[in-house]
Protein backbone atom coordinates (compact mmCIF):
# COMPACT_ATOMS: atom_id res chain seq x y z
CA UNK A 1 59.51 168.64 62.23
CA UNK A 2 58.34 172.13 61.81
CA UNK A 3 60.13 174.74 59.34
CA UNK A 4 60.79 178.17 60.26
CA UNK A 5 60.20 181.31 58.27
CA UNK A 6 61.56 185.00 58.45
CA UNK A 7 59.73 187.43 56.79
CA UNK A 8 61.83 190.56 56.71
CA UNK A 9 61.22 193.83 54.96
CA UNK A 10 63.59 196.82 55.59
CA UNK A 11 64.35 199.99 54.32
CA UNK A 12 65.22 203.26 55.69
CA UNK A 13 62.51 206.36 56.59
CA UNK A 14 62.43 209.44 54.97
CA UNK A 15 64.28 210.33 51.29
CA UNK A 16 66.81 207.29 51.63
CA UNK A 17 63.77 204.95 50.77
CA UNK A 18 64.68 203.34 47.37
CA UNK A 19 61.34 200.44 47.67
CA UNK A 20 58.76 199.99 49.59
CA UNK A 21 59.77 197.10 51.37
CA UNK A 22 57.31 196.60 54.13
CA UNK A 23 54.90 197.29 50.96
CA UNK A 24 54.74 193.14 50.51
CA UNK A 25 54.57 191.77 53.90
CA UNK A 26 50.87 191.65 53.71
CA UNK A 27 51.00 189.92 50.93
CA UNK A 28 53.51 187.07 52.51
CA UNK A 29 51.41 187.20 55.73
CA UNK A 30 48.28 185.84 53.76
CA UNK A 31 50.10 182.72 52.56
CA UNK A 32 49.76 179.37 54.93
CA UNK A 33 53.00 179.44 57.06
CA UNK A 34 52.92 175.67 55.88
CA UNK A 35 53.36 176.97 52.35
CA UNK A 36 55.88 179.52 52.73
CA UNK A 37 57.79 177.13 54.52
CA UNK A 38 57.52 173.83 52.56
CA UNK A 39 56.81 171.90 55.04
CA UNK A 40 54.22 170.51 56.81
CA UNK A 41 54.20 173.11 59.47
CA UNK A 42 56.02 176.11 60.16
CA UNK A 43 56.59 178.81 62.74
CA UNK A 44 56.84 182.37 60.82
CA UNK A 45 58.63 185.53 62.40
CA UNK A 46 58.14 189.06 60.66
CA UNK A 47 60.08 191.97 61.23
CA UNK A 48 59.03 194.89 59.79
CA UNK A 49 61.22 197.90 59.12
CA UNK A 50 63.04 196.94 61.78
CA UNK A 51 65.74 199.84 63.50
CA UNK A 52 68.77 197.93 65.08
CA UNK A 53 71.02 195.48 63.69
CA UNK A 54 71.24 193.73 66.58
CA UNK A 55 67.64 192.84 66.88
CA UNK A 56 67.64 191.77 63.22
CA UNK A 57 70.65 189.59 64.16
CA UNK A 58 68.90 188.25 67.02
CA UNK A 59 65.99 187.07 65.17
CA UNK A 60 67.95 185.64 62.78
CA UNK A 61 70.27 183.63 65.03
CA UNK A 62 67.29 182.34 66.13
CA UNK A 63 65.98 181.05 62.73
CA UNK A 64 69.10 179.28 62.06
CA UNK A 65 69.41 177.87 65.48
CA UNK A 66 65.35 176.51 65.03
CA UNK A 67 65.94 172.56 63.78
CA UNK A 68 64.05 172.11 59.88
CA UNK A 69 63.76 173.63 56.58
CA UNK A 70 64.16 177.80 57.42
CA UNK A 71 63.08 180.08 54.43
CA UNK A 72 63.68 183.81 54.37
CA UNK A 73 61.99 186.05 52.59
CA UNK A 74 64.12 189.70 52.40
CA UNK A 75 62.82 192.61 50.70
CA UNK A 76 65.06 196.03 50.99
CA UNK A 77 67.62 197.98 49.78
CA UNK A 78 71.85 197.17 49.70
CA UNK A 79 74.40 200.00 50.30
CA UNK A 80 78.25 199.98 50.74
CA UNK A 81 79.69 201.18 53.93
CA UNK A 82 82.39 203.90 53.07
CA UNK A 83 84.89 202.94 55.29
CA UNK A 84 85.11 199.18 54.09
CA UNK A 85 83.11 198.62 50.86
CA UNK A 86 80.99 195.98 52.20
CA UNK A 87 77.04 195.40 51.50
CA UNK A 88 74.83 195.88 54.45
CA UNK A 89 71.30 195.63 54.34
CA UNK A 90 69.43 199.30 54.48
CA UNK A 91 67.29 199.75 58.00
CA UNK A 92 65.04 202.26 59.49
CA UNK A 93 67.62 204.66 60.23
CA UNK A 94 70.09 204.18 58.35
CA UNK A 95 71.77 206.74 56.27
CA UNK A 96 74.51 206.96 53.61
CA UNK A 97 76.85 208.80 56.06
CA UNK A 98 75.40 206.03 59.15
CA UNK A 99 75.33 202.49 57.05
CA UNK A 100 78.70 200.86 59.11
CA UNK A 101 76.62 201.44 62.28
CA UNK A 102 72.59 201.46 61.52
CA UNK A 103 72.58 198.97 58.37
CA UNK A 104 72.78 195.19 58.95
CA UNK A 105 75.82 193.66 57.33
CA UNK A 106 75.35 191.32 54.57
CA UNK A 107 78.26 188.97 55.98
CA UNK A 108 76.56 188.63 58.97
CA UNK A 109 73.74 186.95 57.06
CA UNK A 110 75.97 184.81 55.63
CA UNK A 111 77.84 183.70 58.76
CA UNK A 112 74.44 183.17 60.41
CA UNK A 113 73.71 180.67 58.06
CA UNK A 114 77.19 178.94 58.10
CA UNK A 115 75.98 176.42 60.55
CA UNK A 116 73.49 175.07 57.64
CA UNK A 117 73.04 173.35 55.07
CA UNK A 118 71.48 174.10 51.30
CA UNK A 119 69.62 171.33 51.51
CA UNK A 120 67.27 172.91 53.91
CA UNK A 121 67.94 176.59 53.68
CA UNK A 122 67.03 178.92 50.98
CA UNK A 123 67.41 183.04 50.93
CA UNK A 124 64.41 184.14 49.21
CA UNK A 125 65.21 187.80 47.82
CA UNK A 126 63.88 191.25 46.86
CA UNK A 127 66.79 193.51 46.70
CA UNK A 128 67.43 197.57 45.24
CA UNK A 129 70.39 199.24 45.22
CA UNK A 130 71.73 202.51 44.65
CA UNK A 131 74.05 203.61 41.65
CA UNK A 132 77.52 202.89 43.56
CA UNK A 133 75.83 199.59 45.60
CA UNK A 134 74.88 198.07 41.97
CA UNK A 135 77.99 199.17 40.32
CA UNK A 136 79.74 196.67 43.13
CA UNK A 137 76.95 194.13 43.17
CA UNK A 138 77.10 193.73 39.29
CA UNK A 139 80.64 193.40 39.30
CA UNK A 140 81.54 190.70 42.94
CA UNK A 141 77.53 189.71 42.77
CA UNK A 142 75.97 188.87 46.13
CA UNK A 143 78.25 186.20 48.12
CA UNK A 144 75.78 184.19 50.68
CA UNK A 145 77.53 181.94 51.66
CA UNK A 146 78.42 178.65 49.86
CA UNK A 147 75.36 176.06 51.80
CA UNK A 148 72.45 178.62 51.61
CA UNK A 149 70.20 178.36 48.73
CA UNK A 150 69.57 181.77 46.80
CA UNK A 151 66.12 182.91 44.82
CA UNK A 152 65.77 186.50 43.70
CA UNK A 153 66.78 189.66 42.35
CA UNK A 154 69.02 192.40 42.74
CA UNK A 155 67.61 195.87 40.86
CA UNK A 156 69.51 198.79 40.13
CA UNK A 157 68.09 201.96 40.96
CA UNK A 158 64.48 202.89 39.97
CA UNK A 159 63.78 205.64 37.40
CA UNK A 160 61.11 207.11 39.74
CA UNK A 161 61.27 207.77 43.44
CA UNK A 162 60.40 204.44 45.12
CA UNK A 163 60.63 200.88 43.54
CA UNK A 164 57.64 198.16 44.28
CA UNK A 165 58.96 194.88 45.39
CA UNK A 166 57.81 193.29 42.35
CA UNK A 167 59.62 190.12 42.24
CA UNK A 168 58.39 189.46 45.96
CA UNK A 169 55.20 190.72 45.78
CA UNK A 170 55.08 187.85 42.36
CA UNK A 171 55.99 184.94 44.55
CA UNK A 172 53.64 185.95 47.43
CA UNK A 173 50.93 185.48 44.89
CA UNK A 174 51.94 182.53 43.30
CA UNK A 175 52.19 181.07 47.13
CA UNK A 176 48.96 182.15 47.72
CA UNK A 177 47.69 179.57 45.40
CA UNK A 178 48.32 176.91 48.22
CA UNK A 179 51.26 175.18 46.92
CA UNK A 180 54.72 175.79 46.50
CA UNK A 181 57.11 173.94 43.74
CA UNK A 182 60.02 173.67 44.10
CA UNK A 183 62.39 177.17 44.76
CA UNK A 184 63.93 177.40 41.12
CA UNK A 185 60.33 176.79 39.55
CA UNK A 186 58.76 179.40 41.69
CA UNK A 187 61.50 181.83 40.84
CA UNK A 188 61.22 181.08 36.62
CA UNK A 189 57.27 181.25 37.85
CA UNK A 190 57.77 184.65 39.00
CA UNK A 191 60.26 185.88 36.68
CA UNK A 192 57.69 184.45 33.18
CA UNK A 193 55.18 187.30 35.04
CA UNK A 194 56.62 190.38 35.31
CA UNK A 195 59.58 190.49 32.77
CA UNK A 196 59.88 194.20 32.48
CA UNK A 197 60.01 194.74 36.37
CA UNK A 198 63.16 192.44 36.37
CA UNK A 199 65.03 193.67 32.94
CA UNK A 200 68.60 194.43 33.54
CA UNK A 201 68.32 193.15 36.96
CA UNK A 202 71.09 190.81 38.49
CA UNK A 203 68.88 187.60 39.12
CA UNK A 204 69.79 185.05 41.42
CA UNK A 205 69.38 181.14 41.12
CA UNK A 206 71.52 178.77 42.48
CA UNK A 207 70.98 176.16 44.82
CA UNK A 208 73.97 176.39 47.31
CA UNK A 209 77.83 177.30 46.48
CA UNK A 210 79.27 179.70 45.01
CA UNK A 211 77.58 180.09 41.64
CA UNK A 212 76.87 183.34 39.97
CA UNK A 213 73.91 185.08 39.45
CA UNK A 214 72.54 185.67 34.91
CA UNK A 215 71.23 189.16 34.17
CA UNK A 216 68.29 188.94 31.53
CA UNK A 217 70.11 189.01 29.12
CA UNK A 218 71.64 186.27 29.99
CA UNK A 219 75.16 187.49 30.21
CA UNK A 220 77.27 186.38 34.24
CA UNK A 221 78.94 188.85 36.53
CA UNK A 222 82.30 188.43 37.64
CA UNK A 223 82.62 184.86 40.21
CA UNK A 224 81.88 185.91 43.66
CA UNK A 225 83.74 186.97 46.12
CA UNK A 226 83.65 185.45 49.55
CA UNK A 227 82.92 188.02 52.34
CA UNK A 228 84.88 187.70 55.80
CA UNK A 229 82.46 185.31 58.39
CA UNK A 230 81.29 187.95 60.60
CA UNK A 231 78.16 187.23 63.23
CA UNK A 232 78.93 190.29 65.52
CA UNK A 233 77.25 190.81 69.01
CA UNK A 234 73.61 190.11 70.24
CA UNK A 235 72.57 192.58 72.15
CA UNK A 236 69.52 194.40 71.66
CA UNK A 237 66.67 192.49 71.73
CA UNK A 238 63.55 194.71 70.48
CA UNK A 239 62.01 195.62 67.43
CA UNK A 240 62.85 199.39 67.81
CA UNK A 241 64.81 201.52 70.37
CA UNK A 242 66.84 199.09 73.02
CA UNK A 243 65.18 198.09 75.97
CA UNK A 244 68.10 197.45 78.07
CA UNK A 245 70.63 194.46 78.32
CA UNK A 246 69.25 191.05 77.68
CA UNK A 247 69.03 188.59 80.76
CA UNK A 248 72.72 187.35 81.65
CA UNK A 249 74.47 189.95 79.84
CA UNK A 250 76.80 191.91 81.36
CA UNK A 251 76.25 196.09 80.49
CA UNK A 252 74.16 194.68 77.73
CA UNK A 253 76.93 191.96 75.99
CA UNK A 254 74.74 189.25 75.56
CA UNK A 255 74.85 185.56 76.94
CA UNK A 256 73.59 184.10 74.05
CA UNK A 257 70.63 183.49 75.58
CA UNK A 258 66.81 184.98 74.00
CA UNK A 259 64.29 186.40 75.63
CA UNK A 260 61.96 189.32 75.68
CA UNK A 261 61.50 189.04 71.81
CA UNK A 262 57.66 190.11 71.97
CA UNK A 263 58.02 193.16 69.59
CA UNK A 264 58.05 191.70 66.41
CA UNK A 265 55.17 189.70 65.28
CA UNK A 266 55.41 185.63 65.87
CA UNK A 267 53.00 183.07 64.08
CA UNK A 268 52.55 179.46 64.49
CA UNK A 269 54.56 178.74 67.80
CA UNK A 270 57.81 179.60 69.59
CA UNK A 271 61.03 179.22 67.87
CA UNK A 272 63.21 176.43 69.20
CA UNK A 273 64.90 177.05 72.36
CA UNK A 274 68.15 175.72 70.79
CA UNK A 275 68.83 179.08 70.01
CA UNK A 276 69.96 179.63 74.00
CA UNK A 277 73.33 177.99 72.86
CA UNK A 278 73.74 181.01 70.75
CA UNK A 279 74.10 178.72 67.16
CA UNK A 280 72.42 175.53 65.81
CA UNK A 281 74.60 172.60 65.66
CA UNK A 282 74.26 171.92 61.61
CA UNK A 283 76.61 171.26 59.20
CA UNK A 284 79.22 174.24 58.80
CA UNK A 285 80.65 174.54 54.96
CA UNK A 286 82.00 171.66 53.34
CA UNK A 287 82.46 172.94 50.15
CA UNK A 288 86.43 172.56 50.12
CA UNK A 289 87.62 170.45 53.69
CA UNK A 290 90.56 172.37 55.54
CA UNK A 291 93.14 170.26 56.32
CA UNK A 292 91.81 167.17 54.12
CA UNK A 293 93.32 164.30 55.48
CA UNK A 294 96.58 162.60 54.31
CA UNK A 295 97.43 161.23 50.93
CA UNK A 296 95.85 164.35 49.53
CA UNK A 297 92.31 162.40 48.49
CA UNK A 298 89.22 164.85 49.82
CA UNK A 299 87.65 163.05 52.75
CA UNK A 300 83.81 163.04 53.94
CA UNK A 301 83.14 166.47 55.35
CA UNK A 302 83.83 166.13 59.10
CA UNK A 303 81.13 168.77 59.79
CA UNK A 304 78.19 166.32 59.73
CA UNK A 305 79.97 163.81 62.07
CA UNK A 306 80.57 167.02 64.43
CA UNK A 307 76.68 167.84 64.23
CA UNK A 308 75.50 164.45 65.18
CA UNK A 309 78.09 164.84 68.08
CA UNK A 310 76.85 167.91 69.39
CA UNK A 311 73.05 167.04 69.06
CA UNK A 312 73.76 163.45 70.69
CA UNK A 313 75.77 165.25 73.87
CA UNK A 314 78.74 164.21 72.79
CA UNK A 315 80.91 167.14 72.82
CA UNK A 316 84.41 165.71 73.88
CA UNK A 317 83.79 163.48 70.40
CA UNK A 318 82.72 166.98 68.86
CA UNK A 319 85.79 168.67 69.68
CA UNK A 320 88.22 165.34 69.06
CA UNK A 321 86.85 165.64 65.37
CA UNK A 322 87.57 169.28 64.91
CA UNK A 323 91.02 169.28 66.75
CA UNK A 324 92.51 166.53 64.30
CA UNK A 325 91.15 168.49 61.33
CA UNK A 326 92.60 171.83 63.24
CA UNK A 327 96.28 169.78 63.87
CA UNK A 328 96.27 168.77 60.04
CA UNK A 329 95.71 172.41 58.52
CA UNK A 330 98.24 173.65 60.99
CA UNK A 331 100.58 171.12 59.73
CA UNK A 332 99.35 171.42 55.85
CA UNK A 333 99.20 176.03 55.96
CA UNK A 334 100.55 177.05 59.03
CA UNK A 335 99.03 178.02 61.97
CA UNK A 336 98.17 181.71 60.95
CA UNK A 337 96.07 180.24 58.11
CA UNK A 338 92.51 180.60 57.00
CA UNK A 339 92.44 176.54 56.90
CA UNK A 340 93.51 176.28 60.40
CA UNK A 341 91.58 179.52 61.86
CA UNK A 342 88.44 177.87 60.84
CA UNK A 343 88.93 175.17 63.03
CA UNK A 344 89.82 176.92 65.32
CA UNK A 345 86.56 179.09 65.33
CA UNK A 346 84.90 176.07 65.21
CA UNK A 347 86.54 174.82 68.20
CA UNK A 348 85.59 178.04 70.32
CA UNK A 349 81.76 177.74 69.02
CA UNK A 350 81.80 173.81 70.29
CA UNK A 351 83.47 174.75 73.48
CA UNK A 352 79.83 177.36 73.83
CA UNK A 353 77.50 174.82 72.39
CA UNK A 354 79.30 172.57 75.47
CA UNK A 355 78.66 175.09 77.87
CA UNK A 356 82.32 175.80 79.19
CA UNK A 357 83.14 179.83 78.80
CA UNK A 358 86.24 179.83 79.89
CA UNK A 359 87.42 176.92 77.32
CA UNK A 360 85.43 179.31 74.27
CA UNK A 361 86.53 182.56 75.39
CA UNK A 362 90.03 181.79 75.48
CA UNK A 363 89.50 179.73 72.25
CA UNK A 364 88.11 183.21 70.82
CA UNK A 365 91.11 185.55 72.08
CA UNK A 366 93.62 183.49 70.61
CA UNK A 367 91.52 183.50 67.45
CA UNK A 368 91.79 187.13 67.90
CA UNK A 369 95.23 187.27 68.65
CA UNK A 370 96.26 185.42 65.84
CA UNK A 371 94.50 187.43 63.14
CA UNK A 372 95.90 190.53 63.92
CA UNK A 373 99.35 188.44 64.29
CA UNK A 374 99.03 187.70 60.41
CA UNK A 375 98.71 191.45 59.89
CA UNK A 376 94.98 192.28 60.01
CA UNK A 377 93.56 195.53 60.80
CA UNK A 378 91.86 196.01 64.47
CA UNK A 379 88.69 196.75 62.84
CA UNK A 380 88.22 193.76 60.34
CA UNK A 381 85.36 192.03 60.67
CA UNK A 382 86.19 188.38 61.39
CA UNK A 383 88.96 190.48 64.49
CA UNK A 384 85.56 192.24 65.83
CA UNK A 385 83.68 189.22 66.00
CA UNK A 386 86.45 187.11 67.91
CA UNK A 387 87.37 190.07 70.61
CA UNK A 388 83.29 189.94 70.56
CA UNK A 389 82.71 186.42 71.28
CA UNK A 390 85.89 186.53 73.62
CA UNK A 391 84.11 189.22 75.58
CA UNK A 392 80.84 187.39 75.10
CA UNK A 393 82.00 183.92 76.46
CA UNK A 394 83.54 186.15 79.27
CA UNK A 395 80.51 187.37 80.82
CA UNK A 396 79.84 184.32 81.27
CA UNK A 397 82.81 182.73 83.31
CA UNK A 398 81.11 181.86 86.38
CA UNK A 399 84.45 181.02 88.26
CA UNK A 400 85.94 184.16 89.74
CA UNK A 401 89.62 183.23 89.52
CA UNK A 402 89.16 181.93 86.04
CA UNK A 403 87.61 185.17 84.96
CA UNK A 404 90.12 187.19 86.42
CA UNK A 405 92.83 185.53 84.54
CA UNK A 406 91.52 185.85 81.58
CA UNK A 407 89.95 189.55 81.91
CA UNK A 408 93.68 191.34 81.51
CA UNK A 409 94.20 189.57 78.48
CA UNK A 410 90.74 190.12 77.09
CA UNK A 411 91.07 193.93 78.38
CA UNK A 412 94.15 194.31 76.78
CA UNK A 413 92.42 193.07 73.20
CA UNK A 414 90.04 195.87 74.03
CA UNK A 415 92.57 198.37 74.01
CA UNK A 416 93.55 197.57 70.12
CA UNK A 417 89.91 196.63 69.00
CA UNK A 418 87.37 198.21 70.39
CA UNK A 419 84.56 197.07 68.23
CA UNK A 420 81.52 198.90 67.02
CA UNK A 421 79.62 199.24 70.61
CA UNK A 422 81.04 202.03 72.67
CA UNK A 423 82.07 201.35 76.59
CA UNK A 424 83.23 197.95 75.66
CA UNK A 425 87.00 198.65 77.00
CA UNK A 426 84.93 200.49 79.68
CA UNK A 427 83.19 197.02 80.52
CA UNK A 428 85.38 194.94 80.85
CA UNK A 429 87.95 197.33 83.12
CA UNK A 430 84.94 198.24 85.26
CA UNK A 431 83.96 194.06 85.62
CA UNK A 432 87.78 192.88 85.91
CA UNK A 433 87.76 196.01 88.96
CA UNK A 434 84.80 194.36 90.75
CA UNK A 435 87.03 190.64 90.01
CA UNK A 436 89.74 191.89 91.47
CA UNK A 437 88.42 193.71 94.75
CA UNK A 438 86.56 190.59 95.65
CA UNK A 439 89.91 188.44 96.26
């Protein structure tokens, strides 16, 4: 089975630059994509200062959803969004006034990569940050998720204008030696050859979970602290300026489906066309089981069990498996809880993977619903991405009545969170208009 890689190098243009990020892709690109990947073959995507979120998100969605070992490879920059104090990855445009809109969220990278496991995942990074970024970094450290392996750095800012991606630029050359060793002997590799480039720098080793990152001297940050699971939208598909709404999307919300991804450069074969289903049917987190079954002894994490399902056809079995677990954290922390809302989420992505719309978008509005029931502000990221994936799985509704019935509700969401596209109360009045005349 083929791994996938995803070389991605981003940083803004003009004064904002703090590394030269697309500065190593060369490098990378003149490794075998077997070797990058670890495996015996390998399809490798590169974006290169890319200028939308969405299209990074895109790409990305589609490395996770490819099946084998997936490596990334992320050279940039971090900065805090103002608003919310959360990381986002630096891109072309972005801006310290613009990062909640033109920077790619960290916690998107991390929900992304939910669906996996750190068995055959690994984050690969290269990272700068500005003085208030770092001061935030070195105190919560850099949360990616608890079953995604993490090799790297994070530097604080540079004395002189522009930082070299050092650390990346090191394990490009090692790789180019023809063989790679294992991740946390590549990263000491790296680390034994440039020890002055990486002084004071957060580094990052751990092999899945929550564990913190050592500085050089040794010394931990603070424990990490999870980020809210937020995919958002796909919608823009192009390396660059949008080139109108993917196929099946409805005023450009997205189907879940990919196409017309020629922009970026793609090496070694297409990625896997499981992507279409909009997320690959791996393990999800296991780390601590919501609603562990009775008698209070952990059980096997039902996640595997629910990713055989799902890649055998069996999604009634699928969903069976996730409704029990969903019925005991009810039962164990109340309906309103994190425990049970994760089923719940995981419900509304099996009823997608299944193919029934109507099933996941009404699985996503009372996701939705119930989050801002329990108090949480309209424009928190895990209440975005449900109204999102509502609106999403709502396009999609073939069946006229059912879409009409569910369109007042989902227009009524709207109303209180209106997400971070503009015209999406606009879209779905305009589309639940055309429902309605046609009765």
């Amino acid at each position: 089975m083929p791994g996938t890689v995803l070389l991605l190098a981003a940083a803004p243009l003009g004064r904002g630059r703090l590394v030269d990020a697309a500065g190593v892709l060369p490098v990378l690109a003149a490794v075998a994509p077997a070797v990058l990947s670890g495996a015996v073959t390998a399809n490798v995507v590169e974006l290169a200062d890319p200028l939308e979120p969405q299209a990074v998100l895109t790409r990305l969605r589609a490395a996770a959803a490819a099946p084998g070992p997936l490596t990334v490879y992320l050279t940039g920059q971090l900065h805090l969004d103002r608003r919310q104090h959360r990381l986002h990855l630096a891109l072309a445009r972005t801006t310290p006034a613009t990062v909640r809109y033109t920077a790619l969220p960290w916690h998107w990278i991390r929900e992304e990569l939910r669906l996996r496991s750190a068995t055959d995942t690994a984050l690969v990074l290269d990272l700068h940050a500005d003085p208030e970024t770092w001061r935030h970094v070195a105190e919560h450290g850099l949360d990616s998720g608890p079953h995604t392996a993490v090799y790297g750095r994070v530097a604080p800012p540079a004395r002189r204008a522009q930082a070299e991606p050092a650390y990346m630029k090191t394990v490009a050359t090692l790789l180019r030696s023809g063989h790679r060793p294992p991740l946390d002997v590549l990263h000491q590799q790296a680390l034994s050859r440039i020890p002055e480039e990486t002084r004071g720098n957060l580094l990052l080793a751990h092999a899945g979970g929550h564990a913190p990152g050592f500085g050089t001297a040794g010394v931990p940050p603070r424990p990490l602290q999870p980020d809210v699971l937020t995919p958002g939208t796909v919608t823009g598909l192009t390396h660059g300026a949008a080139s109108g709404p993917a196929p099946g999307t409805v005023s450009g919300f997205a189907s879940g489906t990919v196409s017309g991804l020629a922009s970026e450069t793609v090496t070694g074969g297409p990625l896997s066309g499981a992507v279409a289903a909009g997320y690959a049917p791996g393990p999800l987190p296991g780390a601590s089981v919501p609603g562990s079954r009775a008698g209070g002894a952990a059980s096997p994490d039902p996640h595997a069990a629910i990713s055989a399902a799902v890649r055998g056809g069996r999604h009634g079995e699928a969903d069976g498996i996730a409704a029990r677990y969903e019925h005991d954290a009810v039962r164990a922390h109340g309906g309103g809880s994190e425990q049970a809302l994760h089923w719940s989420e995981v419900r509304a992505d099996l009823a997608m993977l299944a193919g029934d719309p109507v099933r996941s978008c009404r699985a996503w509005l009372a996701v939705a619903e119930a989050r801002l029931g329990a108090g949480q502000e309209a424009d928190a990221p895990a209440v975005e991405t449900a109204v999102d994936r509502a609106h999403h799985q709502w396009a999609r509704i073939k069946d006229t009545a059912r879409a009409r019935e569910l369109g007042p509700a989902l227009a009524e969401l709207r109303l209180r969170v209106p997400g971070r596209r503009s015209g999406a109360l606009e879209n779905v009045r305009r589309q639940l208009g055309r429902l309605q005349a046609a009765q």
